[in-house]
C-alpha atoms as a PDB file:
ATOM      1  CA  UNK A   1      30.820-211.021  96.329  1.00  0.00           C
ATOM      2  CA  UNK A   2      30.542-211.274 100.097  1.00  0.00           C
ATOM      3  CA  UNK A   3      32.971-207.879 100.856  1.00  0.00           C
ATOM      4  CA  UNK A   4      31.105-206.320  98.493  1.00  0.00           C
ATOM      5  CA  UNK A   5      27.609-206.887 100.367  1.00  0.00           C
ATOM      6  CA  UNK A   6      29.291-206.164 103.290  1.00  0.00           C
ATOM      7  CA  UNK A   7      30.627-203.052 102.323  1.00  0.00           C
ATOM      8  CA  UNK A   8      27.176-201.843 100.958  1.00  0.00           C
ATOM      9  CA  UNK A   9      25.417-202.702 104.553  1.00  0.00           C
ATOM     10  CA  UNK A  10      27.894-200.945 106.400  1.00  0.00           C
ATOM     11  CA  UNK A  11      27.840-198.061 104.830  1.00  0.00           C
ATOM     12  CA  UNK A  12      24.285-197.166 103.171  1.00  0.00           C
ATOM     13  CA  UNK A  13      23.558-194.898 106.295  1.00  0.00           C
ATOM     14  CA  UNK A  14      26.293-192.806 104.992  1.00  0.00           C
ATOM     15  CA  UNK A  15      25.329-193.316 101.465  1.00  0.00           C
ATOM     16  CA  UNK A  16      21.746-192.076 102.220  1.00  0.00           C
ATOM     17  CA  UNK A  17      22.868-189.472 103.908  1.00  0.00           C
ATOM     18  CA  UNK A  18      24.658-187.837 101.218  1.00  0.00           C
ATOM     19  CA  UNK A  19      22.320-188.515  98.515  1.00  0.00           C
ATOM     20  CA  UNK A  20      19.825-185.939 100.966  1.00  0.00           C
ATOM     21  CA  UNK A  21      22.562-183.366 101.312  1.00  0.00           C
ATOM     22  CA  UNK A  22      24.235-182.954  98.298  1.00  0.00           C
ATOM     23  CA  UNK A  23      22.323-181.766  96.102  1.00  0.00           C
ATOM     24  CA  UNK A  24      22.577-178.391  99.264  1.00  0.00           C
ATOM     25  CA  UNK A  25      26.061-179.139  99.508  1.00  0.00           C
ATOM     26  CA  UNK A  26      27.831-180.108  96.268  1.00  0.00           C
ATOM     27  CA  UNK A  27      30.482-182.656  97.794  1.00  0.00           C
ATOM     28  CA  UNK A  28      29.988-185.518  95.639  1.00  0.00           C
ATOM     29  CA  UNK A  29      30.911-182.900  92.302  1.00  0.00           C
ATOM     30  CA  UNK A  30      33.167-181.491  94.931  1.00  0.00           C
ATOM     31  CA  UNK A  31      35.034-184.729  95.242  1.00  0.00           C
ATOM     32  CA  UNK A  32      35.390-185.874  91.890  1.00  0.00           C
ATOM     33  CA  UNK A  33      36.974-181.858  91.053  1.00  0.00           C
ATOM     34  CA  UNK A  34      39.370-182.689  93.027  1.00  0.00           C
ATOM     35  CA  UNK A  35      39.803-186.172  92.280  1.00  0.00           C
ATOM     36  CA  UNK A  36      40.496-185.278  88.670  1.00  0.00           C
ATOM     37  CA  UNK A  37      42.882-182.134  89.438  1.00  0.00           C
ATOM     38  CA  UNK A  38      45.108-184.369  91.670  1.00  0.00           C
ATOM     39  CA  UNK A  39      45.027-187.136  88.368  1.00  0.00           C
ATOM     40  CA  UNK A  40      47.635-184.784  86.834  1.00  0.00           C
ATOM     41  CA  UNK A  41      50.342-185.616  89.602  1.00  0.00           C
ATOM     42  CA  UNK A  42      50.079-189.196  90.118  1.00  0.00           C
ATOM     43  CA  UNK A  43      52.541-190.310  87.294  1.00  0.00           C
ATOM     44  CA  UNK A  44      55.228-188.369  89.025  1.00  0.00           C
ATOM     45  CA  UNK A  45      53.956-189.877  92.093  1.00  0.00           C
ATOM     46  CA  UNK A  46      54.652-192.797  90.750  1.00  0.00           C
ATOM     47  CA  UNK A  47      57.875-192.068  89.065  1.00  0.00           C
ATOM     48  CA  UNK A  48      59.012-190.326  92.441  1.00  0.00           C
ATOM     49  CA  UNK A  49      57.083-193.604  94.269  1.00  0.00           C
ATOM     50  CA  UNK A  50      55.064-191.224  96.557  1.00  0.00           C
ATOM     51  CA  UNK A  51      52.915-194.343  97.866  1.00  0.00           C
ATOM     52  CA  UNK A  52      50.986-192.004 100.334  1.00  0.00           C
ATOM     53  CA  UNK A  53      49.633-189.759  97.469  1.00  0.00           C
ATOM     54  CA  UNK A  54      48.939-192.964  95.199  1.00  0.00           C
ATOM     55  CA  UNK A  55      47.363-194.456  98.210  1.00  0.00           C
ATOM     56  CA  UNK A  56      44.966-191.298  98.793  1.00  0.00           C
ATOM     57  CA  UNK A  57      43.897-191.178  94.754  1.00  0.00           C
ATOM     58  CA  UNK A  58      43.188-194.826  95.219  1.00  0.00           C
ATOM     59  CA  UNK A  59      41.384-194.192  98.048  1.00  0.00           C
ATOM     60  CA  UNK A  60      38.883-190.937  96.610  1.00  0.00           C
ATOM     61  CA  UNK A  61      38.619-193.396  93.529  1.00  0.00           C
ATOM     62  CA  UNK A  62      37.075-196.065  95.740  1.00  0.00           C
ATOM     63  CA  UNK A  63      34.453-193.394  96.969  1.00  0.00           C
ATOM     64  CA  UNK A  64      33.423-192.180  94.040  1.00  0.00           C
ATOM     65  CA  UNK A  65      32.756-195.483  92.524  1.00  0.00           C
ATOM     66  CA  UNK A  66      30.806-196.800  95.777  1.00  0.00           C
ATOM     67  CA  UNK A  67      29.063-193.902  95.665  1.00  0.00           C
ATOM     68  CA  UNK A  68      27.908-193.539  92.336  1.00  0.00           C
ATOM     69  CA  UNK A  69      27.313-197.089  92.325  1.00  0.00           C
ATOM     70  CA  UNK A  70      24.244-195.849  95.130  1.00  0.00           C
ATOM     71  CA  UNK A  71      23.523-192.998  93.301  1.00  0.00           C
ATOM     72  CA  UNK A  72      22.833-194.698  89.992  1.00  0.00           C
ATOM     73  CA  UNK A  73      21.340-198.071  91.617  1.00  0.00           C
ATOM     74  CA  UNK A  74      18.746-195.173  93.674  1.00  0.00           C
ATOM     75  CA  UNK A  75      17.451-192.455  91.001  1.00  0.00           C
ATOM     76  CA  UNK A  76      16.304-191.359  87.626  1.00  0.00           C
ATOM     77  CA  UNK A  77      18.707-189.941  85.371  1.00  0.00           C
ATOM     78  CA  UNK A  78      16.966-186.256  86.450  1.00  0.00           C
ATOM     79  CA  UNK A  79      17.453-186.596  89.858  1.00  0.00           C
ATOM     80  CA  UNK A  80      21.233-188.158  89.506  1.00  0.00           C
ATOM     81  CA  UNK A  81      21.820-184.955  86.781  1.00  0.00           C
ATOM     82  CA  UNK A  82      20.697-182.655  90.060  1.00  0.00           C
ATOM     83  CA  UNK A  83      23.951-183.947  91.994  1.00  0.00           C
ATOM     84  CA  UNK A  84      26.134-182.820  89.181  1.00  0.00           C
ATOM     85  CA  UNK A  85      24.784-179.555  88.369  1.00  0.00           C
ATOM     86  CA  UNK A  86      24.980-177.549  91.634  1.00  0.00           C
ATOM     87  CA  UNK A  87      25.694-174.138  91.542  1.00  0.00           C
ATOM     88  CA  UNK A  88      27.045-172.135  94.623  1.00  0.00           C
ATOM     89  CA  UNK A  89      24.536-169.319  96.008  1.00  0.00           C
END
């Protein structure tokens, strides 16, 4: 759609960005850690209708689609496996 292309022009300076630094830095595997750790509390957000937590897990979801969506779209299956295998020095 339109939004979408939109979206994708605005931010692939960002996007390009990241794809550079993280395999240094670790954020994207970062991100989805804690995406997936915070997973565990959003049915009792929802149950307690904590809107701002729901909103926030919405939110990192978004990212981590739109930016794997760049990831994927952008490298071989070797370089994409480097983003997901960094180890702290």
């Amino acid at each position: 759609s339109a939004d979408l292309k939109l979206l994708e022009e605005a931010t692939i300076s960002v996007c390009k960005s990241l794809v550079e630094k993280n395999p240094r830095t670790g954020n994207l595997g970062s991100l989805i850690k804690v995406f997936l750790a915070r997973t565990k509390e959003l049915k009792i957000s929802a149950e307690c209708q904590n809107h701002l937590f729901i909103w926030q897990a919405h939110n990192a979801l978004f990212i981590i689609c739109c930016l794997l969506k760049v990831f994927i779209s952008r490298m071989s299956e070797e370089e994409l496996q480097l983003h997901f295998t960094y180890e702290e020095k």
